[in-house]
Protein backbone atom coordinates (compact mmCIF):
# COMPACT_ATOMS: atom_id res chain seq x y z
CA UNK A 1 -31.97 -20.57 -12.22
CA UNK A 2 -32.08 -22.40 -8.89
CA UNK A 3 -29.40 -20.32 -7.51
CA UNK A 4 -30.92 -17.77 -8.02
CA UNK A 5 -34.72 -18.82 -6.56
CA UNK A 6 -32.76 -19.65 -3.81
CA UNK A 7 -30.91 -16.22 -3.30
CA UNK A 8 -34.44 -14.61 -3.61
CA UNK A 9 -35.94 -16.34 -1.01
CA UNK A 10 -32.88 -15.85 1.38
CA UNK A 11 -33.39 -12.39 0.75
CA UNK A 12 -36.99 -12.07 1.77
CA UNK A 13 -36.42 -14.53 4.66
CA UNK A 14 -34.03 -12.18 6.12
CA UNK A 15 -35.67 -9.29 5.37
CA UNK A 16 -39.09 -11.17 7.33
CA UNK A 17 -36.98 -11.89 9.94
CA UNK A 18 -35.38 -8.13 10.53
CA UNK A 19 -39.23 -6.83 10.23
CA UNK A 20 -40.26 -9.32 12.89
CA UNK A 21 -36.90 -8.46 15.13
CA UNK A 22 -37.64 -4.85 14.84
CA UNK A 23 -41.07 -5.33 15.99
CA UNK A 24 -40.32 -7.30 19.02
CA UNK A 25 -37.23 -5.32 19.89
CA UNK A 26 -38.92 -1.93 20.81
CA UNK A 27 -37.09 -0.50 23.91
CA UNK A 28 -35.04 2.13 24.18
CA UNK A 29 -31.65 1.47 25.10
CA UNK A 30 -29.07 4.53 26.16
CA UNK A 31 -24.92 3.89 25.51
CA UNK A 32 -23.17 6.23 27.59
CA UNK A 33 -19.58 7.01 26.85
CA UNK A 34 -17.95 9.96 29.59
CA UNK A 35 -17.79 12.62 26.13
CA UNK A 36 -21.11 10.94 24.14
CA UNK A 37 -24.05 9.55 24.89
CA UNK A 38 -26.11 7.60 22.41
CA UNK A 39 -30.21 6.85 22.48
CA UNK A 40 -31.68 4.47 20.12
CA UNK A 41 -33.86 1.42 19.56
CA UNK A 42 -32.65 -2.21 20.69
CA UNK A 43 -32.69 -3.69 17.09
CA UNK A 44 -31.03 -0.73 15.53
CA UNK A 45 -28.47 -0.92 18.34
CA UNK A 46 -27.75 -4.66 17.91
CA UNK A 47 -27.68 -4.49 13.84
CA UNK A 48 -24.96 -1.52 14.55
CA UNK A 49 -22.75 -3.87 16.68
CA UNK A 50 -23.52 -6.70 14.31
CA UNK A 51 -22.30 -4.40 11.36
CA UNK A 52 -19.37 -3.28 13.63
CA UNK A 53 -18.28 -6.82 13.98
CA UNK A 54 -19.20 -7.55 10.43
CA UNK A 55 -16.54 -4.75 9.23
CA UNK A 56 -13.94 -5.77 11.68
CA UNK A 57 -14.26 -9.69 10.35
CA UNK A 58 -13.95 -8.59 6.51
CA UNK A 59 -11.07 -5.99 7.56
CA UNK A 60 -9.06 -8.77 9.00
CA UNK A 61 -10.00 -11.03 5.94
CA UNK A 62 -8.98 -8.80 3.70
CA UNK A 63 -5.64 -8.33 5.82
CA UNK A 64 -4.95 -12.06 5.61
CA UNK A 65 -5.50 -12.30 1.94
CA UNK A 66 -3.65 -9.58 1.15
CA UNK A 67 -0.57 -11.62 2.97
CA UNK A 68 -1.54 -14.64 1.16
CA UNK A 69 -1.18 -12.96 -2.40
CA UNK A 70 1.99 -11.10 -1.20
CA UNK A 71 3.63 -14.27 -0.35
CA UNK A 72 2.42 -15.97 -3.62
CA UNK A 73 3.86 -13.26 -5.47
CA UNK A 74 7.37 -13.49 -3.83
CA UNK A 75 7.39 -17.52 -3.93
CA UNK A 76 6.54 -16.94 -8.02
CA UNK A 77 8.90 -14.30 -8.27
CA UNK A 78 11.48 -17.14 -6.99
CA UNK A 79 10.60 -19.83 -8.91
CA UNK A 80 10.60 -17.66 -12.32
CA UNK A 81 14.46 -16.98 -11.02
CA UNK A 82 15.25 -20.68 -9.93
CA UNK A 83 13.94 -22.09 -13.45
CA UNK A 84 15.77 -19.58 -15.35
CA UNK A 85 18.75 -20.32 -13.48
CA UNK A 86 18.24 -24.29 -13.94
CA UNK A 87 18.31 -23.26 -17.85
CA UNK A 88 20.99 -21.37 -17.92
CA UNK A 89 23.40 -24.05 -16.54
CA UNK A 90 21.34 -26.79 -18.73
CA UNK A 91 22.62 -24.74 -21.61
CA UNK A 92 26.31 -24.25 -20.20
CA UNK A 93 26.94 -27.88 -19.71
């Protein structure tokens, strides 16, 4: 229940504080690349390169995890062969 108050309220804190960015971010800023040229506001601009660097963050996350599980998969995969290995000698001798 708490949680959950909470959650709500960080929702409508962030969206009052994206309102009150947008309002005080009203220029127009221009990005020129040689072949494109882009024209927008200043706080959709910055909440584009925020979301750019968002998506490159949770890409190489989701890179690193992926590494993590691989490698716990291959050290279980080991152990699983090690233990049955330790049994089958227990059982020889």
């Amino acid at each position: 229940m708490i949680v959950r108050f909470i959650g709500i309220i960080a929702i409508v804190c962030v969206f009052i504080l994206v309102i009150w960015f947008n309002f005080l971010n009203t220029e127009i800023i221009s990005i020129n690349f040689n072949f494109f040229q882009f024209t927008s506001k200043a706080s959709i601009v910055f909440s584009l390169i925020f979301l750019c660097g968002w998506f490159f963050g949770v890409t190489c996350c989701s890179y690193y995890i992926i590494k993590l599980l691989n490698e716990k998969r291959t050290l279980l995969s080991r152990l699983v062969s090690y233990k049955n290995e330790i049994i089958s000698l227990r059982k020889n001798h």
